[in-house]
PDB file of N, CA and C in Angstrom:
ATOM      1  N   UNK A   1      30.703 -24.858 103.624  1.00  0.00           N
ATOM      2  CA  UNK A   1      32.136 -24.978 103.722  1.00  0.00           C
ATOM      3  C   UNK A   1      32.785 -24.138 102.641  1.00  0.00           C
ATOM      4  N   UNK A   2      33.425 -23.554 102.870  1.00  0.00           N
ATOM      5  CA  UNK A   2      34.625 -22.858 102.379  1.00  0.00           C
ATOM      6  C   UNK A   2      36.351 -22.934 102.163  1.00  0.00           C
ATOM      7  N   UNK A   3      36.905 -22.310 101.475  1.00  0.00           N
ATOM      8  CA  UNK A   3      38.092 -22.321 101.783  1.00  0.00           C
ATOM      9  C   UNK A   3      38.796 -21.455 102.321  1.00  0.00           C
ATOM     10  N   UNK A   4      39.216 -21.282 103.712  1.00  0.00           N
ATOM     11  CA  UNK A   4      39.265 -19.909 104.147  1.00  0.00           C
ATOM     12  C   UNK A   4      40.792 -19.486 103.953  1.00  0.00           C
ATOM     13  N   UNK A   5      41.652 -20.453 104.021  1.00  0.00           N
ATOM     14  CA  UNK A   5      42.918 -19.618 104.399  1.00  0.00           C
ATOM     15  C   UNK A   5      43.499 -18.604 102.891  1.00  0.00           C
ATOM     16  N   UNK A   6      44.082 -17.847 103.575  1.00  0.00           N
ATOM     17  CA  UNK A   6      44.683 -17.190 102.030  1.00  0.00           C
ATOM     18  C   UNK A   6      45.771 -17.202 101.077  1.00  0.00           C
ATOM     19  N   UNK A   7      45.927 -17.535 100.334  1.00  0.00           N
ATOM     20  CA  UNK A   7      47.169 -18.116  99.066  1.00  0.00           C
ATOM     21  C   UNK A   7      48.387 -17.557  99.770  1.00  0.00           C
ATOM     22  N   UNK A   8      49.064 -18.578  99.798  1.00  0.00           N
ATOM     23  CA  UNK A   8      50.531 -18.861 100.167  1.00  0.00           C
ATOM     24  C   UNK A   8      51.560 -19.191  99.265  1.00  0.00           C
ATOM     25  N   UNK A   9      52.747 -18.831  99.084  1.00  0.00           N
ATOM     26  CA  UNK A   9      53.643 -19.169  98.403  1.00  0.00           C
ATOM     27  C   UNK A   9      53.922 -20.664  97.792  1.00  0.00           C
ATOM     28  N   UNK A  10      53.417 -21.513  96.921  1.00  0.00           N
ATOM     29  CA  UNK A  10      53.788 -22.702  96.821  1.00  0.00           C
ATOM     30  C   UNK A  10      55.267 -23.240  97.076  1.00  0.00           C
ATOM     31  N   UNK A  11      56.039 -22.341  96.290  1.00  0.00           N
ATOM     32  CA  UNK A  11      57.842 -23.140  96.757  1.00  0.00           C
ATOM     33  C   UNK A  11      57.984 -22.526  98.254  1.00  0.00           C
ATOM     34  N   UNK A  12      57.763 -21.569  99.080  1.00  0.00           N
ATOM     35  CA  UNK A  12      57.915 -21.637 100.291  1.00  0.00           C
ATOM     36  C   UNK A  12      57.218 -23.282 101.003  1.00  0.00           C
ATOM     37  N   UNK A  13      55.644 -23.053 100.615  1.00  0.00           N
ATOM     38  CA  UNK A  13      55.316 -24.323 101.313  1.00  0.00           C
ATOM     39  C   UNK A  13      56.134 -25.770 101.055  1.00  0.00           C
ATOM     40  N   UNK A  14      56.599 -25.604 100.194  1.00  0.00           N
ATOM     41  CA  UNK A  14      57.531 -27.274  99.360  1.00  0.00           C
ATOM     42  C   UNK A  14      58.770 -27.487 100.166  1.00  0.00           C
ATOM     43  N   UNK A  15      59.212 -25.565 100.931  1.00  0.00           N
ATOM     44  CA  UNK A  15      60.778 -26.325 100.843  1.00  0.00           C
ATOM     45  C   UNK A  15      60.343 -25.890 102.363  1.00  0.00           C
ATOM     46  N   UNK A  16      59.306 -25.931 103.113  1.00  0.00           N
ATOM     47  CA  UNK A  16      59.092 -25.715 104.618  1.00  0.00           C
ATOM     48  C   UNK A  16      58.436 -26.617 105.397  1.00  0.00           C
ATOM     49  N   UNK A  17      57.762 -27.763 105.255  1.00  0.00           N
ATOM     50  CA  UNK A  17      57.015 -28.574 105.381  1.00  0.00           C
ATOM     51  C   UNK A  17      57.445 -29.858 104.444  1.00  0.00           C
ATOM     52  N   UNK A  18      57.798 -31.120 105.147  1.00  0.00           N
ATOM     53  CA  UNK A  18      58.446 -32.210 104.718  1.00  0.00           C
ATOM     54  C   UNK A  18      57.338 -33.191 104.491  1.00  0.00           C
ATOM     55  N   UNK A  19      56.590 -33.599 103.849  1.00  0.00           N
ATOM     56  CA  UNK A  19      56.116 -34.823 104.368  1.00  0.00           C
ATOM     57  C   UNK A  19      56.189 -35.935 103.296  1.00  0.00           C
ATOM     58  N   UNK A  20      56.339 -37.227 103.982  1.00  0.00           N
ATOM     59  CA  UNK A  20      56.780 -38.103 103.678  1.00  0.00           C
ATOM     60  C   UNK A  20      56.131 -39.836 103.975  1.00  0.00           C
ATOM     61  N   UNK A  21      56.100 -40.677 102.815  1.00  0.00           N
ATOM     62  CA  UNK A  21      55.169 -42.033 102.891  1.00  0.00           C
ATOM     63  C   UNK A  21      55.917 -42.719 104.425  1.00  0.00           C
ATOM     64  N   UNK A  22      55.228 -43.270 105.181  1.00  0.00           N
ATOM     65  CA  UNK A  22      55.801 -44.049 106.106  1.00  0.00           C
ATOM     66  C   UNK A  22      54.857 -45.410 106.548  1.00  0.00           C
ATOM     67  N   UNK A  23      55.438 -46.328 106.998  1.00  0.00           N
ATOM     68  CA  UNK A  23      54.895 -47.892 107.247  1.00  0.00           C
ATOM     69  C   UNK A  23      54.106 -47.859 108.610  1.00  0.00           C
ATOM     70  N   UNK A  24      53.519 -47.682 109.182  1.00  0.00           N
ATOM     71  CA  UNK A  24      53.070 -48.296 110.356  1.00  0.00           C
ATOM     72  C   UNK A  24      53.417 -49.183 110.937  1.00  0.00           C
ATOM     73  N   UNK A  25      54.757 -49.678 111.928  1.00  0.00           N
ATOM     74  CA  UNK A  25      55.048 -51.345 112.180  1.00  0.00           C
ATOM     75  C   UNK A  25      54.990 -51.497 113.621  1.00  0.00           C
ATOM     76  N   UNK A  26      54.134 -50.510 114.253  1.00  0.00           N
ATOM     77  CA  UNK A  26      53.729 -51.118 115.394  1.00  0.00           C
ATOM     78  C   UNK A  26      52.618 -50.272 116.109  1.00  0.00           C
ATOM     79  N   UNK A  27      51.840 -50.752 117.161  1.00  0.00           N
ATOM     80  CA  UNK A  27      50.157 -49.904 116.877  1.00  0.00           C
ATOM     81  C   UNK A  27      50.120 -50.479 119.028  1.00  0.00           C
ATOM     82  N   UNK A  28      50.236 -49.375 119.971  1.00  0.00           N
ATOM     83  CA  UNK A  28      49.760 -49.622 120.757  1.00  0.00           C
ATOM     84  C   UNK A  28      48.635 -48.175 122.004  1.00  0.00           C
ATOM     85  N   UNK A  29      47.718 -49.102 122.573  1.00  0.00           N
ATOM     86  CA  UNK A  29      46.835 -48.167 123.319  1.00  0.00           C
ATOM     87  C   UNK A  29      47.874 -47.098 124.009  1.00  0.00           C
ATOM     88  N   UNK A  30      47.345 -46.140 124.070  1.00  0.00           N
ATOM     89  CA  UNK A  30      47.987 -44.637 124.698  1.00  0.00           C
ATOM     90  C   UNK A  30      47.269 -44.370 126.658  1.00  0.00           C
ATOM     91  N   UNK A  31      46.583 -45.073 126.901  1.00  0.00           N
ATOM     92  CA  UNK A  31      45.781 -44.716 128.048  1.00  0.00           C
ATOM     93  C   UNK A  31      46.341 -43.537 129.228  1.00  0.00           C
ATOM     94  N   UNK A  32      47.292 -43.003 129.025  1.00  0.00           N
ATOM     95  CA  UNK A  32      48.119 -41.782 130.228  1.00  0.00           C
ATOM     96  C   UNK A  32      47.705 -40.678 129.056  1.00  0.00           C
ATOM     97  N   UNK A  33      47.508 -41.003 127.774  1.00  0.00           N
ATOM     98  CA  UNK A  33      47.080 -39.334 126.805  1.00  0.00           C
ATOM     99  C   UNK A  33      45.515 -39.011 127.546  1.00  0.00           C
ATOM    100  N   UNK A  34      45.932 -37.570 127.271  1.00  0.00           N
ATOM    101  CA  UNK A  34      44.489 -36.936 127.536  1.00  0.00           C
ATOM    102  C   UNK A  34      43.174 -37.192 126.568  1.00  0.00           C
ATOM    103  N   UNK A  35      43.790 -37.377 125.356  1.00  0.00           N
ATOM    104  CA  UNK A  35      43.251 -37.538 124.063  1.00  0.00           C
ATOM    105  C   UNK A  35      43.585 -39.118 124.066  1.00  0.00           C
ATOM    106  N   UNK A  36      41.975 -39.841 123.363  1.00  0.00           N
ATOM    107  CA  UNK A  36      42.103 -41.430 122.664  1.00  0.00           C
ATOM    108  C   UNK A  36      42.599 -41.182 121.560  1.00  0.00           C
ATOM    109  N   UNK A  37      44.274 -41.916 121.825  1.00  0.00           N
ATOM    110  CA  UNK A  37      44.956 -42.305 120.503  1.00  0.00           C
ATOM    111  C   UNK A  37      45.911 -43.604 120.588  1.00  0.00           C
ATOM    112  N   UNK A  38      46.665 -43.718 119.956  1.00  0.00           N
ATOM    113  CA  UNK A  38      47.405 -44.776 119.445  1.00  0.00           C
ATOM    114  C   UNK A  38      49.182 -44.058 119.579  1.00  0.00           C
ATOM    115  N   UNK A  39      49.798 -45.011 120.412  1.00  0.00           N
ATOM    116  CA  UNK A  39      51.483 -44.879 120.205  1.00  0.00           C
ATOM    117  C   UNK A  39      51.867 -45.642 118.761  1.00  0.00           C
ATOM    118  N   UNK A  40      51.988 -45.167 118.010  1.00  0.00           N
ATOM    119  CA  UNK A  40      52.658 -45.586 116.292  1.00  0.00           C
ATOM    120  C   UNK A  40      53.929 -45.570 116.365  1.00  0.00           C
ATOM    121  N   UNK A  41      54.683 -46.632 115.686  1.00  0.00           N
ATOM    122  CA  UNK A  41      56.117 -46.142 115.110  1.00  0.00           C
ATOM    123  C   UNK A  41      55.680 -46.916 114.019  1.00  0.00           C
ATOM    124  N   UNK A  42      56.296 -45.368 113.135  1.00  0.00           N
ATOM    125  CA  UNK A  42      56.452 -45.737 111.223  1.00  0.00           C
ATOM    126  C   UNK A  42      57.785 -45.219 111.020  1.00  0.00           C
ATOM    127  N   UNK A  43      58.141 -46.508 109.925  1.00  0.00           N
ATOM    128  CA  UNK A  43      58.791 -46.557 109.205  1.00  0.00           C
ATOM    129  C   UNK A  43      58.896 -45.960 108.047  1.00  0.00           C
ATOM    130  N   UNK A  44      60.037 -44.907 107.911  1.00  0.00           N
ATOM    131  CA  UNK A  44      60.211 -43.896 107.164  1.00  0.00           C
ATOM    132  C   UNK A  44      61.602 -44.662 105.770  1.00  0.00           C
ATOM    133  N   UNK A  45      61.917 -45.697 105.645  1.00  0.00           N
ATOM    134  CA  UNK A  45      62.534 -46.324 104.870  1.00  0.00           C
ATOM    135  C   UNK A  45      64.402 -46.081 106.463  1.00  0.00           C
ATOM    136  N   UNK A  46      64.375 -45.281 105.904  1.00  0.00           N
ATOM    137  CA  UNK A  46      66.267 -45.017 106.405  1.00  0.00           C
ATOM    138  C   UNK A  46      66.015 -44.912 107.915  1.00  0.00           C
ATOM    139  N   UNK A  47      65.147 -44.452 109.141  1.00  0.00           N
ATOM    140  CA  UNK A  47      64.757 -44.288 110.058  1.00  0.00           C
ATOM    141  C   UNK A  47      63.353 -44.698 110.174  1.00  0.00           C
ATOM    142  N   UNK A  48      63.053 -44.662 111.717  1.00  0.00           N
ATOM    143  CA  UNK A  48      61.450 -45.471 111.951  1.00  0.00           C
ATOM    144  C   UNK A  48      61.584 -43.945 113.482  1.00  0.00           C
ATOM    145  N   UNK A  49      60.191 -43.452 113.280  1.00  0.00           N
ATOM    146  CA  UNK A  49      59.992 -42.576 114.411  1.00  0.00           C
ATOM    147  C   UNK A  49      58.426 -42.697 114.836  1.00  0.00           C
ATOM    148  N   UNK A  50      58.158 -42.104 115.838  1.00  0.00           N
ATOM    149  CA  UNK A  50      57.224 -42.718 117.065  1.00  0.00           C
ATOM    150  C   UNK A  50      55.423 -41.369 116.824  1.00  0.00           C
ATOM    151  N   UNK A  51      55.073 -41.638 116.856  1.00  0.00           N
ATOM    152  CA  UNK A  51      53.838 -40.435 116.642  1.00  0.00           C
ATOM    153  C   UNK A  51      52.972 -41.370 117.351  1.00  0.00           C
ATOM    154  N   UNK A  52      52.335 -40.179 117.804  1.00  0.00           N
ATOM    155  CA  UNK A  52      50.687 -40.267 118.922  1.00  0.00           C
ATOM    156  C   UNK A  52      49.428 -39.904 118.058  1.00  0.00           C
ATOM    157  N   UNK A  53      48.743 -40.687 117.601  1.00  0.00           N
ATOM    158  CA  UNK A  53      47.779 -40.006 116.425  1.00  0.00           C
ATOM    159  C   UNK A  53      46.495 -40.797 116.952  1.00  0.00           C
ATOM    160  N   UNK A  54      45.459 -39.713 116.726  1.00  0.00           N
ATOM    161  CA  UNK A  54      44.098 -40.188 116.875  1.00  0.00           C
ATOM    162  C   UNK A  54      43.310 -40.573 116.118  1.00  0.00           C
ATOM    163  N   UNK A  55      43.629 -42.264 115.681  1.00  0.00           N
ATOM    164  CA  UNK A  55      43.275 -42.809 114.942  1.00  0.00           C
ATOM    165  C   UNK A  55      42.236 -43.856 115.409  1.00  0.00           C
ATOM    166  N   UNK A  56      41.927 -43.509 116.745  1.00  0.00           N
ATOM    167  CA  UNK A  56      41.240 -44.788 117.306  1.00  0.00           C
ATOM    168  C   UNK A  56      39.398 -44.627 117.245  1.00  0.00           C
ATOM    169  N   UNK A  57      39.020 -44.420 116.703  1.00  0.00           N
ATOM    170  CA  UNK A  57      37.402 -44.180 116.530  1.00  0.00           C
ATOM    171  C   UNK A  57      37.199 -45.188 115.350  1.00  0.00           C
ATOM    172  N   UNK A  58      37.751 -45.294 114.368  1.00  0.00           N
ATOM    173  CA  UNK A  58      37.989 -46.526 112.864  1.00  0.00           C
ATOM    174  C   UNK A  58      38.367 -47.287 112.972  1.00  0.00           C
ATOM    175  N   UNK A  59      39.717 -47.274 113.817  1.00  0.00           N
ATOM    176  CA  UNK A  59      40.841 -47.987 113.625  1.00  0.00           C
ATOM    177  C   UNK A  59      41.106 -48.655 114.563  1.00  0.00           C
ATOM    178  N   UNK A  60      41.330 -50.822 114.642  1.00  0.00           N
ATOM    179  CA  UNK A  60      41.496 -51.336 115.552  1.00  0.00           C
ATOM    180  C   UNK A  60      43.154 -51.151 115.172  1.00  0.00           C
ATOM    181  N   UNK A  61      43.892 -51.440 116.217  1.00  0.00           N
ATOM    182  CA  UNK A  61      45.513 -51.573 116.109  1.00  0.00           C
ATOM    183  C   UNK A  61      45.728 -52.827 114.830  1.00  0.00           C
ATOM    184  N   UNK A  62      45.217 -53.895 115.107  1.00  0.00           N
ATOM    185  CA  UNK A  62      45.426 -54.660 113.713  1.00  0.00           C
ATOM    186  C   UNK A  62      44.800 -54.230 112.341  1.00  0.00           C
ATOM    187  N   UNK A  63      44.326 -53.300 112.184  1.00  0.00           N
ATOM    188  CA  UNK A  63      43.720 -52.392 111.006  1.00  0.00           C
ATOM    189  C   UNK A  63      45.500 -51.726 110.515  1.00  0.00           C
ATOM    190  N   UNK A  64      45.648 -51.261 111.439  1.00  0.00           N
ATOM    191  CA  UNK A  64      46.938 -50.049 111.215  1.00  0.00           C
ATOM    192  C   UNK A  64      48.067 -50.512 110.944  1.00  0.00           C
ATOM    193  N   UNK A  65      48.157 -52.124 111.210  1.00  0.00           N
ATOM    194  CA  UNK A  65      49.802 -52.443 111.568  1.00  0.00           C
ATOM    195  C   UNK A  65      49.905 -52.662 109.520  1.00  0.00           C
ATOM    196  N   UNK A  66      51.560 -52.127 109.101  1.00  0.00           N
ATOM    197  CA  UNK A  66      51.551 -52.464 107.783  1.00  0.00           C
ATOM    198  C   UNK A  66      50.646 -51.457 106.979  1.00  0.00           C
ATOM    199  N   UNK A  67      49.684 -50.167 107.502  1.00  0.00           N
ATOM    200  CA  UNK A  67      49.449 -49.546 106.538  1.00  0.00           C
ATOM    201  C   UNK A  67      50.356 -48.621 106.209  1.00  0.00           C
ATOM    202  N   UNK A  68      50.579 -47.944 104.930  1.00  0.00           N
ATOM    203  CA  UNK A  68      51.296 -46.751 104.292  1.00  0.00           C
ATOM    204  C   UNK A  68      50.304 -45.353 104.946  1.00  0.00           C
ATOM    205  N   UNK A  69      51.440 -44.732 106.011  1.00  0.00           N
ATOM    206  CA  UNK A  69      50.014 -43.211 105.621  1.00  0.00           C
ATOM    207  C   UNK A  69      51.436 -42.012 105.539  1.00  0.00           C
ATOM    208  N   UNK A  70      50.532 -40.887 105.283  1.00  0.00           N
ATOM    209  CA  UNK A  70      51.573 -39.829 104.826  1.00  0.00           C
ATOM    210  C   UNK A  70      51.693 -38.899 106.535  1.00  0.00           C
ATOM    211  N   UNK A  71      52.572 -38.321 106.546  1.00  0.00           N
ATOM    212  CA  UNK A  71      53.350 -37.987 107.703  1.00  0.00           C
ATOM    213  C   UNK A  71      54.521 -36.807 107.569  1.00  0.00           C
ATOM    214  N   UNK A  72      53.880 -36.008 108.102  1.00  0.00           N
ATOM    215  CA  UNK A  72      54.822 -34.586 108.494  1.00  0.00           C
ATOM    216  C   UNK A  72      55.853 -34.602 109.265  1.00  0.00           C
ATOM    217  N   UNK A  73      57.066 -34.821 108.952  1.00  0.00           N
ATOM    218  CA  UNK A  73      58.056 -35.297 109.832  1.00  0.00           C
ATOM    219  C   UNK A  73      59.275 -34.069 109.461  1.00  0.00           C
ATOM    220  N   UNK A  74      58.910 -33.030 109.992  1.00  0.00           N
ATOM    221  CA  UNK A  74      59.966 -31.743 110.208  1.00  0.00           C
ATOM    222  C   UNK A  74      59.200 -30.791 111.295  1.00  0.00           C
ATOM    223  N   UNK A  75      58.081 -31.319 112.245  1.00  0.00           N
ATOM    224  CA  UNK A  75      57.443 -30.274 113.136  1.00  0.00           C
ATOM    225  C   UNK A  75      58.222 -30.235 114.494  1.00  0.00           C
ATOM    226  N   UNK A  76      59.562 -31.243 114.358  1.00  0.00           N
ATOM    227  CA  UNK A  76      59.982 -30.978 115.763  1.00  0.00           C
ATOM    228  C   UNK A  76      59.399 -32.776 116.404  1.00  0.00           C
ATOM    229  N   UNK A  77      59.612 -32.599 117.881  1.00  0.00           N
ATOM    230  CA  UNK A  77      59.181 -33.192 118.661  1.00  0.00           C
ATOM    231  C   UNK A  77      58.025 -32.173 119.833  1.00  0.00           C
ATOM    232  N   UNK A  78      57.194 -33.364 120.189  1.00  0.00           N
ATOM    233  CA  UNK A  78      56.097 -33.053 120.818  1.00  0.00           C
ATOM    234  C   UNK A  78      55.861 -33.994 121.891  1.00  0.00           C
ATOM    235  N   UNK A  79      56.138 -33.782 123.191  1.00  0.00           N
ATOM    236  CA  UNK A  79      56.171 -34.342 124.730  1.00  0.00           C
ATOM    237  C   UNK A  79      54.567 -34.915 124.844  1.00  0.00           C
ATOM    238  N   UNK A  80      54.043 -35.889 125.014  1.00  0.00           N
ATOM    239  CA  UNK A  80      52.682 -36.046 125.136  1.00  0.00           C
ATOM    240  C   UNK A  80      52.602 -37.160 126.427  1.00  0.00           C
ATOM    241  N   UNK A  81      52.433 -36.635 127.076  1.00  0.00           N
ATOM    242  CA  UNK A  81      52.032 -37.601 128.729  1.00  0.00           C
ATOM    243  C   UNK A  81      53.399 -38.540 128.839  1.00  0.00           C
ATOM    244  N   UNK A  82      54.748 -38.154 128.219  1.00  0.00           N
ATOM    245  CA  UNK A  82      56.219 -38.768 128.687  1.00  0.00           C
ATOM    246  C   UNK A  82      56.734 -38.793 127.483  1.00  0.00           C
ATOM    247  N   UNK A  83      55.322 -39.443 126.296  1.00  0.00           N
ATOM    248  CA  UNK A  83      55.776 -40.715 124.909  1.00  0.00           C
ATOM    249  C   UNK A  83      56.035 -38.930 123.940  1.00  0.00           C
ATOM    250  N   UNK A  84      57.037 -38.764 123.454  1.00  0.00           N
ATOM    251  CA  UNK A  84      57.865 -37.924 122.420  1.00  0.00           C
ATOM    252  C   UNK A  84      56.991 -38.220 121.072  1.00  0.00           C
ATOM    253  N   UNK A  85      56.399 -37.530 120.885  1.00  0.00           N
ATOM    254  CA  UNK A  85      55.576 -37.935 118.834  1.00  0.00           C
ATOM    255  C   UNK A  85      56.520 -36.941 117.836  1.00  0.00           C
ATOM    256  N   UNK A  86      57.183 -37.585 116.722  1.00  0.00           N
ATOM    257  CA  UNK A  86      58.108 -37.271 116.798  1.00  0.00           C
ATOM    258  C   UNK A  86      57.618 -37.302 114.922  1.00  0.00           C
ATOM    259  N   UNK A  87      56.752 -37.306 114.214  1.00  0.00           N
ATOM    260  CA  UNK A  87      55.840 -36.695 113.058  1.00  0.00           C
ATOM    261  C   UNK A  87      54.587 -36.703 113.223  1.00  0.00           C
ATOM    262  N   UNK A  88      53.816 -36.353 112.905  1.00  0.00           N
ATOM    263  CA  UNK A  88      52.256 -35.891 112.820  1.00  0.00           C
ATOM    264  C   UNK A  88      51.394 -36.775 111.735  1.00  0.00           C
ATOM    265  N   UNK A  89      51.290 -37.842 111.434  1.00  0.00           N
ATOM    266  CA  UNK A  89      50.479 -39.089 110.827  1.00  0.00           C
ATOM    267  C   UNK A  89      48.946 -37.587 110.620  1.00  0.00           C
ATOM    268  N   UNK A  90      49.174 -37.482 108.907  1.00  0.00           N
ATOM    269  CA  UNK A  90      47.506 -36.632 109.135  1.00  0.00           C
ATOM    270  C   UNK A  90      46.363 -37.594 108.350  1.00  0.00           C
ATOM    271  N   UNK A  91      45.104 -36.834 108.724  1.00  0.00           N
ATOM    272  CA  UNK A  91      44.094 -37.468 108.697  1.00  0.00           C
ATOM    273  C   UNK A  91      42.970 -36.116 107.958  1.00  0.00           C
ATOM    274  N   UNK A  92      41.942 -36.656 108.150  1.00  0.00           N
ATOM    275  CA  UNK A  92      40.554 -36.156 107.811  1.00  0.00           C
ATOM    276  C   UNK A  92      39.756 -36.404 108.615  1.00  0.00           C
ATOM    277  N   UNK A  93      38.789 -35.283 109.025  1.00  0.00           N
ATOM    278  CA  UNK A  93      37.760 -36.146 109.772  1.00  0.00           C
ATOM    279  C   UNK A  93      36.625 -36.728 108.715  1.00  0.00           C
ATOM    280  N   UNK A  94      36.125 -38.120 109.221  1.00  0.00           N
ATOM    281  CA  UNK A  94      35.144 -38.870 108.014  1.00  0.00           C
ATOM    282  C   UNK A  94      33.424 -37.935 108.761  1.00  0.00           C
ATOM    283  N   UNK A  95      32.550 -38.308 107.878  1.00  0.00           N
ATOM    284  CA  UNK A  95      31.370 -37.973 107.805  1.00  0.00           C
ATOM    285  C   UNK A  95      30.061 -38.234 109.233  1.00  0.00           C
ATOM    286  N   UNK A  96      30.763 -39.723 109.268  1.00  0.00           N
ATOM    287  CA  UNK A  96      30.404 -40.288 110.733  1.00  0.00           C
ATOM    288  C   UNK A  96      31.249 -40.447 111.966  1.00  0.00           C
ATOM    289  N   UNK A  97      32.391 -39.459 112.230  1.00  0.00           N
ATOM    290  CA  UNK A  97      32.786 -39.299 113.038  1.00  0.00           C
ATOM    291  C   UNK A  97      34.282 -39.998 113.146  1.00  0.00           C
ATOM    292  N   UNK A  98      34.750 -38.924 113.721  1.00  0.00           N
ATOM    293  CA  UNK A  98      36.393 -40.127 113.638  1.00  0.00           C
ATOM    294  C   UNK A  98      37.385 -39.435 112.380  1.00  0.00           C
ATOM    295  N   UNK A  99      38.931 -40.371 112.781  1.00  0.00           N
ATOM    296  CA  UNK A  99      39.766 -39.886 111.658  1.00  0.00           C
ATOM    297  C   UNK A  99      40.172 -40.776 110.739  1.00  0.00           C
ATOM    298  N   UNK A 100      40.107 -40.118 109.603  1.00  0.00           N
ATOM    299  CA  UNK A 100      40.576 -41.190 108.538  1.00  0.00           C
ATOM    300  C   UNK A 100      41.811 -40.721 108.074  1.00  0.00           C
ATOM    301  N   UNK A 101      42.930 -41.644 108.116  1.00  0.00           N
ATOM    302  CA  UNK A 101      44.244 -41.466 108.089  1.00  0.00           C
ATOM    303  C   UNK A 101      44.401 -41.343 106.772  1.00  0.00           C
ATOM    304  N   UNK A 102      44.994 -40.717 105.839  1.00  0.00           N
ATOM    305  CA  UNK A 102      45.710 -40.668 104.587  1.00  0.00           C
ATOM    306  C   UNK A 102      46.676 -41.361 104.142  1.00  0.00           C
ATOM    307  N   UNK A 103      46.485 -41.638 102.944  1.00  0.00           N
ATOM    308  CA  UNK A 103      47.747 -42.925 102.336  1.00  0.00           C
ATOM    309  C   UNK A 103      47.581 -42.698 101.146  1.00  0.00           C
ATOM    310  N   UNK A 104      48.590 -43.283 100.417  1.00  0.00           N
ATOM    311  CA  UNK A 104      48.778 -43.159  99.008  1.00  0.00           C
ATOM    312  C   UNK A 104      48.228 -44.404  98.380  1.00  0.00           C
ATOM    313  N   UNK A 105      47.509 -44.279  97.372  1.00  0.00           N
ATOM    314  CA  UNK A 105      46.479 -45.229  96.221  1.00  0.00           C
ATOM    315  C   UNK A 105      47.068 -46.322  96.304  1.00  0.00           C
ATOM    316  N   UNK A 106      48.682 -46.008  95.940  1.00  0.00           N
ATOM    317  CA  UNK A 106      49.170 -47.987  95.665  1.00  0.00           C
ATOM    318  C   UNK A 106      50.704 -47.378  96.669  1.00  0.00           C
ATOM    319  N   UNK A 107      51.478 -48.499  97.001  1.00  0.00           N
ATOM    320  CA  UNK A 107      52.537 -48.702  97.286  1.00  0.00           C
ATOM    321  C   UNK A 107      53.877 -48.315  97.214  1.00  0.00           C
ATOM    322  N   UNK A 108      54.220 -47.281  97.870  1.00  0.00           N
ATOM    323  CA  UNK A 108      55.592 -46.512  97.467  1.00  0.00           C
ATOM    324  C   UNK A 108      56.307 -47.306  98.621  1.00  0.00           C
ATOM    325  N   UNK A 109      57.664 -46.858  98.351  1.00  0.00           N
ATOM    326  CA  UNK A 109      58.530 -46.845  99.061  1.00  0.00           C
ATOM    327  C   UNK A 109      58.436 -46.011 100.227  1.00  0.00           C
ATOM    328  N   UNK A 110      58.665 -46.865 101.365  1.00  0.00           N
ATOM    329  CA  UNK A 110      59.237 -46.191 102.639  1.00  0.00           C
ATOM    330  C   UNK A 110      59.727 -44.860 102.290  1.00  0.00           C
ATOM    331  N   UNK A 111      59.713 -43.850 102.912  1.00  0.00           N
ATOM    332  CA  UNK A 111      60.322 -42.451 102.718  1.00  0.00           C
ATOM    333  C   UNK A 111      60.316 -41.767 101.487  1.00  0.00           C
ATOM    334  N   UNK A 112      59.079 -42.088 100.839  1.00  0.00           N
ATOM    335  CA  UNK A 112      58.918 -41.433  99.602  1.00  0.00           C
ATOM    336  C   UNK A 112      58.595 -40.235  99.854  1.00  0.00           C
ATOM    337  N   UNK A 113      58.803 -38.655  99.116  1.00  0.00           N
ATOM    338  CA  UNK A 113      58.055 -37.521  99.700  1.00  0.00           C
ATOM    339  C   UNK A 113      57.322 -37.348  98.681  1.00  0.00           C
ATOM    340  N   UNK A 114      56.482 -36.726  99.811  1.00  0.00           N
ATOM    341  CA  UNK A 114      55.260 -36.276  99.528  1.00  0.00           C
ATOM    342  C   UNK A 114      55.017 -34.515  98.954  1.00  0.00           C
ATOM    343  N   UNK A 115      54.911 -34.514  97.634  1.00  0.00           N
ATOM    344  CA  UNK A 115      54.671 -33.294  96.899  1.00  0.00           C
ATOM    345  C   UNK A 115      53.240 -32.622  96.616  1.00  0.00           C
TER     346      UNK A 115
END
């Protein structure tokens, strides 16, 4: 493994890409996606918006409800089998397969950004 991409402007990336702590407060099966995932709405403190994330290989829906994960919420909206995902919840893939969602160590506030 490597690092392939090539050095990018840091204050371009800061002031082009938003992302921000959000709540998880509701976790249901997606079965019309092409892809196994999860319909999410997190709570961003001032607004709550809807993302399709493939979190389901780890993650039962009562795992997710109430976690903090970090979330790209300036990519637009994205049409997925009707349901609108409306930030990008990111992840990692883990070692044994599957995604492991990202969150912050301890407890921020709803809509904290992410630097």
């Amino acid at each position: 493994m490597g690092i392939d991409e090539p050095d990018i402007d840091p204050t371009a990336f800061l002031e082009d890409v938003e992302m921000r702590i959000g709540e998880i407060t509701s976790v249901e099966p997606f079965p019309e996606a092409r892809k196994d995932v999860y319909k999410l709405e997190v709570d961003f403190g001032s607004e709550t918006r809807q993302s399709a994330a493939g979190l389901t290989d780890l993650y039962d829906p009562d795992d997710l409800l109430g976690r903090q994960v970090v979330a790209v919420v300036n990519l637009g909206t994205v049409n997925i089998a009707g349901f609108e995902s409306q930030c990008l919840v990111t992840g990692v893939d883990s070692a044994g397969g599957g995604i492991v969602h990202l969150q912050p160590e301890r407890d921020v506030p709803n809509g904290t950004r992410v630097y």
